[in-house]
Protein backbone atom coordinates (compact mmCIF):
# COMPACT_ATOMS: atom_id res chain seq x y z
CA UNK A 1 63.93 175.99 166.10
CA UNK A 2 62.83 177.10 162.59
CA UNK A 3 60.84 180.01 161.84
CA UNK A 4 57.34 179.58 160.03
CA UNK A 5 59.12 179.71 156.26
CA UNK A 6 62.33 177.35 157.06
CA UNK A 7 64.54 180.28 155.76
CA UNK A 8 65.48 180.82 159.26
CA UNK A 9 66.46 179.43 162.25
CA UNK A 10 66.95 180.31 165.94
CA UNK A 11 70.48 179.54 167.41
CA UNK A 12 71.32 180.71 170.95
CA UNK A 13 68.35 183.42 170.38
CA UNK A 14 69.95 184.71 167.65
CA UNK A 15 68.81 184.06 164.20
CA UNK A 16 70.94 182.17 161.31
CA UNK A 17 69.86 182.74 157.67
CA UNK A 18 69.67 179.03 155.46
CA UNK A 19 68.43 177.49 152.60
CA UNK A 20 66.99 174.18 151.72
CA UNK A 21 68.34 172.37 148.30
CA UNK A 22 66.15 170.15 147.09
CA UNK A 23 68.10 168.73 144.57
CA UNK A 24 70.87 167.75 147.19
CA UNK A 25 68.57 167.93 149.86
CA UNK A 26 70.67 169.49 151.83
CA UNK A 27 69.84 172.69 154.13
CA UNK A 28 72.87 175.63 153.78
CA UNK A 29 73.36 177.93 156.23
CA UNK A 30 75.24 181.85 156.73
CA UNK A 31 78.66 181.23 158.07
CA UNK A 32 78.57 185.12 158.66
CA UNK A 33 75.41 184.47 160.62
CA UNK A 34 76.85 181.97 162.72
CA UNK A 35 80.36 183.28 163.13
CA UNK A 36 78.47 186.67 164.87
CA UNK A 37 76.23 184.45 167.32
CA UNK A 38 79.98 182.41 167.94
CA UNK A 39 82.18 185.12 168.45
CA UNK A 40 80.60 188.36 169.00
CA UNK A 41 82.32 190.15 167.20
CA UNK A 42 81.25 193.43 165.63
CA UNK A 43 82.89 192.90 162.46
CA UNK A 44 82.05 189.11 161.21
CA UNK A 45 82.94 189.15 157.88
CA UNK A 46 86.57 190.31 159.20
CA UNK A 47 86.81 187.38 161.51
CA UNK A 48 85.31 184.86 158.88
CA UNK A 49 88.01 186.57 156.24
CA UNK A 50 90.65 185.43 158.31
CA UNK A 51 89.45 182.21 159.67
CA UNK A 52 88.87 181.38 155.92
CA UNK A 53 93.29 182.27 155.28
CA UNK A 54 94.07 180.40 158.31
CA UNK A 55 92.04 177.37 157.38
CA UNK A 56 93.57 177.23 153.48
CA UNK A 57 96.81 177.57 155.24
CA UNK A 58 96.26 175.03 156.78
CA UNK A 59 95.07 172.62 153.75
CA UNK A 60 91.44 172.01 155.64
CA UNK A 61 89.27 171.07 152.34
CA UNK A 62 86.41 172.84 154.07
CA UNK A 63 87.37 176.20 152.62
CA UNK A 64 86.49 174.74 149.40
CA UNK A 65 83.38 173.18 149.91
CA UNK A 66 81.76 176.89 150.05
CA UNK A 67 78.41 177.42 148.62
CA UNK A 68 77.63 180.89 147.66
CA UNK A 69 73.63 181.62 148.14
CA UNK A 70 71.91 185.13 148.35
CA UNK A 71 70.30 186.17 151.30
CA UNK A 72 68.31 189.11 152.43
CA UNK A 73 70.46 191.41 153.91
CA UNK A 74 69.72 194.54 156.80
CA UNK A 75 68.82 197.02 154.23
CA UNK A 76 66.31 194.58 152.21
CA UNK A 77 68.87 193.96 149.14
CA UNK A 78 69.67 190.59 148.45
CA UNK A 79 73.72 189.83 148.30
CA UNK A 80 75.71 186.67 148.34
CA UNK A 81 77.00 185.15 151.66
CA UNK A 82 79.30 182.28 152.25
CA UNK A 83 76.92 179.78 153.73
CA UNK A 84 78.09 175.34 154.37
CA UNK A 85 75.87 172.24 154.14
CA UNK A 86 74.98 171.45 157.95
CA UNK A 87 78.68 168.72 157.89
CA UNK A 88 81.00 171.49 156.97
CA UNK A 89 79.79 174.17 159.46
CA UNK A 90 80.32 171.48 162.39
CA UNK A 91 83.82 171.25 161.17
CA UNK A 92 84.24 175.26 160.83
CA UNK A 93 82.57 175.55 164.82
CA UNK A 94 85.41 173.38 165.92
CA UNK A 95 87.58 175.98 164.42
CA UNK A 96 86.50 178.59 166.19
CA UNK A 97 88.14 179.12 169.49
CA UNK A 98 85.03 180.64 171.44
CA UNK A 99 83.30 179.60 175.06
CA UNK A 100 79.95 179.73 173.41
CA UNK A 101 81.19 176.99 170.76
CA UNK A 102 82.49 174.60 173.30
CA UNK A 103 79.01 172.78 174.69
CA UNK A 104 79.01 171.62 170.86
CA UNK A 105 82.39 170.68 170.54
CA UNK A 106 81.88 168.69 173.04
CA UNK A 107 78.69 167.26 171.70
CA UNK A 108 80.79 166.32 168.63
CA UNK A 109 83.08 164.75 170.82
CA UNK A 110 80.60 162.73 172.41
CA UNK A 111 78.89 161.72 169.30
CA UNK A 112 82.00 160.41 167.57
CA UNK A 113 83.21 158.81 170.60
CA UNK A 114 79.49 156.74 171.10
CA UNK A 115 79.73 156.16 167.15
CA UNK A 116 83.21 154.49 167.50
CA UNK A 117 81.74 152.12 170.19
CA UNK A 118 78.68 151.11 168.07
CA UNK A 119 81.25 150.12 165.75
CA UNK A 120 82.87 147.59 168.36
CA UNK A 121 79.45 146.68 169.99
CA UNK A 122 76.50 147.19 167.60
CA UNK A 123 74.29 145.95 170.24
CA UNK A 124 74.87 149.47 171.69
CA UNK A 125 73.33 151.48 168.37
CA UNK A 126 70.02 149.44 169.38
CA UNK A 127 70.18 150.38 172.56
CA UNK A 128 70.43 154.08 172.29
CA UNK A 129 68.41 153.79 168.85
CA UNK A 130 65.51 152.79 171.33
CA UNK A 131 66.13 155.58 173.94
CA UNK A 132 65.94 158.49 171.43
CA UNK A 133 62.68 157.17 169.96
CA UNK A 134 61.27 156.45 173.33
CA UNK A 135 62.62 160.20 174.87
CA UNK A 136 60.51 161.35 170.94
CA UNK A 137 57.14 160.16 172.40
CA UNK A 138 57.11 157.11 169.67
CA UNK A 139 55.37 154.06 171.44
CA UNK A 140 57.33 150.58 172.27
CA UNK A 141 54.96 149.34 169.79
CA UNK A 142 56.46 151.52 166.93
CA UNK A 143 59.82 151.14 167.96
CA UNK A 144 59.63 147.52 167.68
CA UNK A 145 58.38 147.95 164.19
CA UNK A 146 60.87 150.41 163.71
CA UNK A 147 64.15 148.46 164.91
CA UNK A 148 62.38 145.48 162.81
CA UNK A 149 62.67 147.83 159.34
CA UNK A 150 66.23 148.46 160.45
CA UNK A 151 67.15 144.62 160.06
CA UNK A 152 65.11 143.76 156.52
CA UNK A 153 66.24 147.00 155.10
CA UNK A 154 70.31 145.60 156.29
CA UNK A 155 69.44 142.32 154.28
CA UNK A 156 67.86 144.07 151.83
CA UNK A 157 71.30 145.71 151.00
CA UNK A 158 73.46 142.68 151.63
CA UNK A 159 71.55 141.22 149.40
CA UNK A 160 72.23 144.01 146.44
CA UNK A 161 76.15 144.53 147.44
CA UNK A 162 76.45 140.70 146.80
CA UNK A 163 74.64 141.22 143.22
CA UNK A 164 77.21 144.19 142.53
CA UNK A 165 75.00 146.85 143.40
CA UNK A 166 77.25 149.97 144.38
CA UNK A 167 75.74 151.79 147.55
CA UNK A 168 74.79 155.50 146.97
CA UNK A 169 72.70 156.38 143.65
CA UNK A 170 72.17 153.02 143.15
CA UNK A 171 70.74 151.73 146.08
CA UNK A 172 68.53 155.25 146.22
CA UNK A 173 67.24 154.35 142.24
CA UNK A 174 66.16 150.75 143.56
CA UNK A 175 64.93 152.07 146.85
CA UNK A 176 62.90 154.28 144.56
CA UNK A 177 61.49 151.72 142.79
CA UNK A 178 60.23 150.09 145.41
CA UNK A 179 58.62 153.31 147.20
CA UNK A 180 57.03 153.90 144.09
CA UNK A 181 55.56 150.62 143.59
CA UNK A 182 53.42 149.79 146.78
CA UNK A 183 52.82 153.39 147.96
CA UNK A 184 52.11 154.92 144.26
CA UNK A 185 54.74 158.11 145.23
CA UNK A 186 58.36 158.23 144.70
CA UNK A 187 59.98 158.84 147.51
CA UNK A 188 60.85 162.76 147.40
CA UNK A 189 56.96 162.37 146.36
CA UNK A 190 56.39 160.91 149.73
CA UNK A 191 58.55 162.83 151.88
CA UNK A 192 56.85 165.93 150.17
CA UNK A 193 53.37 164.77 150.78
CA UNK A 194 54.43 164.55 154.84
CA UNK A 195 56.02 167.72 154.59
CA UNK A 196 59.38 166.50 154.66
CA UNK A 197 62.84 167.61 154.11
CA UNK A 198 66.15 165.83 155.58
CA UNK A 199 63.75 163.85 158.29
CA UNK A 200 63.79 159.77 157.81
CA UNK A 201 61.26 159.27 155.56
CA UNK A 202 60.93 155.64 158.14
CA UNK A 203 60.89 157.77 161.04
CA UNK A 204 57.51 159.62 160.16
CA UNK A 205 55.30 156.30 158.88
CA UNK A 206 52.35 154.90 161.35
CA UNK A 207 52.38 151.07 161.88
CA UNK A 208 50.74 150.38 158.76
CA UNK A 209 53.04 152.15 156.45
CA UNK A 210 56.05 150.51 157.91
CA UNK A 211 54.47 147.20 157.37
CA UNK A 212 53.64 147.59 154.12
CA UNK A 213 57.43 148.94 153.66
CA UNK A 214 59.14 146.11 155.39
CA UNK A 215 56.92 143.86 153.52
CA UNK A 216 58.11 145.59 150.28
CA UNK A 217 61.61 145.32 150.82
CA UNK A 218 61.31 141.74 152.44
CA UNK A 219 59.78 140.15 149.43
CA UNK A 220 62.24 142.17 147.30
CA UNK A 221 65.06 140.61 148.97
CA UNK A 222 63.68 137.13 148.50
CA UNK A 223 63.16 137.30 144.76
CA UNK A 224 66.27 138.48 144.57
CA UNK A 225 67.87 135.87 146.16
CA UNK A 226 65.67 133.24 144.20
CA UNK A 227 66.09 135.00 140.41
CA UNK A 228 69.94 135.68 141.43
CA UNK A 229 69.90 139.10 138.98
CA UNK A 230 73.37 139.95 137.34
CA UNK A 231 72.62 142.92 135.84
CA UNK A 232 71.52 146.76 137.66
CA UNK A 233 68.00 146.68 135.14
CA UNK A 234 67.44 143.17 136.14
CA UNK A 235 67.56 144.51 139.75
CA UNK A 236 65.32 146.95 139.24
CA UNK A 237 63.01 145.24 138.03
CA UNK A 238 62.88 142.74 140.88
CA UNK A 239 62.66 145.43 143.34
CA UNK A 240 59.39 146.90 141.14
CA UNK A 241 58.02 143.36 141.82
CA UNK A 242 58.69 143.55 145.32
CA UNK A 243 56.79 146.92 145.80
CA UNK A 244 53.93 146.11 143.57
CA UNK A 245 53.43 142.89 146.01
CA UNK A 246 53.48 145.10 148.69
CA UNK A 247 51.48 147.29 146.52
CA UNK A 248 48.46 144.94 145.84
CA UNK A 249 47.94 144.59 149.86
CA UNK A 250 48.04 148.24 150.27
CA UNK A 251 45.13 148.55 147.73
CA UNK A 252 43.32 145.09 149.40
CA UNK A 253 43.40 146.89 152.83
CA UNK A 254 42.21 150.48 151.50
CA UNK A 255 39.14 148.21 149.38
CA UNK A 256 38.55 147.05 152.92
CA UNK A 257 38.79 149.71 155.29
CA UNK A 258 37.97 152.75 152.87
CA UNK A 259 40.45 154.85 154.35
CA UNK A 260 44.09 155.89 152.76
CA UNK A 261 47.02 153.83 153.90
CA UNK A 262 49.41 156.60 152.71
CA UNK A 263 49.22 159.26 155.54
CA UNK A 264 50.13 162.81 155.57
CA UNK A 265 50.92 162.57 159.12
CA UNK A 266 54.25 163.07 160.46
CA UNK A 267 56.35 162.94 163.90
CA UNK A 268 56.55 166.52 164.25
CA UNK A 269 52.52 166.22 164.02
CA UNK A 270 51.99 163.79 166.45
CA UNK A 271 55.14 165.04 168.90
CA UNK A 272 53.11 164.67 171.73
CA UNK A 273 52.00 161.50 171.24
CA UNK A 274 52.78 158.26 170.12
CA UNK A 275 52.28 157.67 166.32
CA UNK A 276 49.39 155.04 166.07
């Protein structure tokens, strides 16, 4: 649970100091906040000085992945604190031989063990993909539309990895393209506009807005697959044309209806009920 300014959260009642990047978009948090709430211990930055020994001993890359950020400390002076990207503190709680950090070790457990099954049975990452939307308050309706995203947006990327595309910056430069082109924002644009930070930008559309997204990428991967593009510009360019498409019915059904496609709305605003 986040306080009212994101540049805190509540763990176990106790409160953990973090910041969000926006450049990596990435949230860091106190390691000296969470060691305390872990351990107990009255003197933290002891405890964290020697974990940190013990895990370079060790050869655990973690110790170097670091981020120093300044927080507000007790006597209202700022000062630099260790602090790791949400990834590296799981892998620091597992090193920290505490009752109160079992329940997630064994939540990290579970997770890779049900991740290493989806692997063997993908039918099973549908399954439980379904469950946590439905257990969210999202309707069947949604979900549908949802899981139905999930399989254009896999072709959509077979489709690039055959034309050389490498997965990462490219794919997010393309996916870009496309976000721009039938919603008019980028998508950092768009995840700004619902108030957004790590959440799936996916997760927090209505009906509409998926449609008009699956259309998007749909007709992007068709082109493709028709104009066979060799090079990463020709790409791009195919996946503008696949967003303006998208684009044109966006603007046909606003003409129509007189009301915005592009909605502010989020999941967190509609928690409680399904999104429409």
């Amino acid at each position: 649970m986040a306080t009212k300014d994101n540049s805190v959260i509540i763990f176990q009642n106790n409160k953990v100091r973090r910041l969000w990047n926006e450049q990596k978009e990435l949230w860091y948090f106190s390691i000296i906040d969470v060691i305390e709430i872990l351990t107990e211990s009255n003197i933290p930055v002891r405890y964290w000085s020697d974990l940190k020994t013990k895990l370079k001993k060790e050869g655990s890359d973690v110790y170097d992945k670091i981020v120093k950020i300044k927080f507000m400390a007790a006597d209202g002076k700022k000062r630099p604190s260790d602090c790791f990207s949400t990834q590296d503190l799981f892998r620091l709680i597992q090193s920290v031989p505490s009752p109160k950090a079992e329940p997630l070790k064994l939540w990290l457990a579970k997770v890779g063990y049900q991740r290493i099954e989806e692997i063997e049975d993908p039918e099973l990452a549908i399954s439980r993909a379904m469950q946590t939307y439905l257990r969210k308050g999202y309707s069947k309706e949604w979900i549908n539309q949802r899981l139905k995203t999930i399989e254009v947006r896999k072709e959509l990327t077979d489709e690039w990895q055959s034309r050389g595309i490498e997965e990462g910056l490219e794919f997010a430069i393309l996916t870009n393209e496309i976000t721009k082109a039938w919603s008019g924002k980028t998508v950092r644009e768009y995840k700004n506009f619902k108030n957004l930070k790590k959440e799936n930008l996916r997760d927090n559309m209505t009906n509409l807005e998926l449609v008009l997204n699956t259309l998007a990428e749909a007709t992007t991967t068709e082109i493709s697959k028709g104009k066979k593009p060799i090079t990463f510009d020709e790409s791009k360019q195919i996946a503008k044309r696949g967003g303006q498409i998208a684009g044109n019915t966006r603007k046909e059904i606003e003409s129509e209806t007189k009301i915005k496609v592009i909605s502010s709305q989020n999941a967190k605003d509609l928690s409680i009920k399904p999104l429409k």
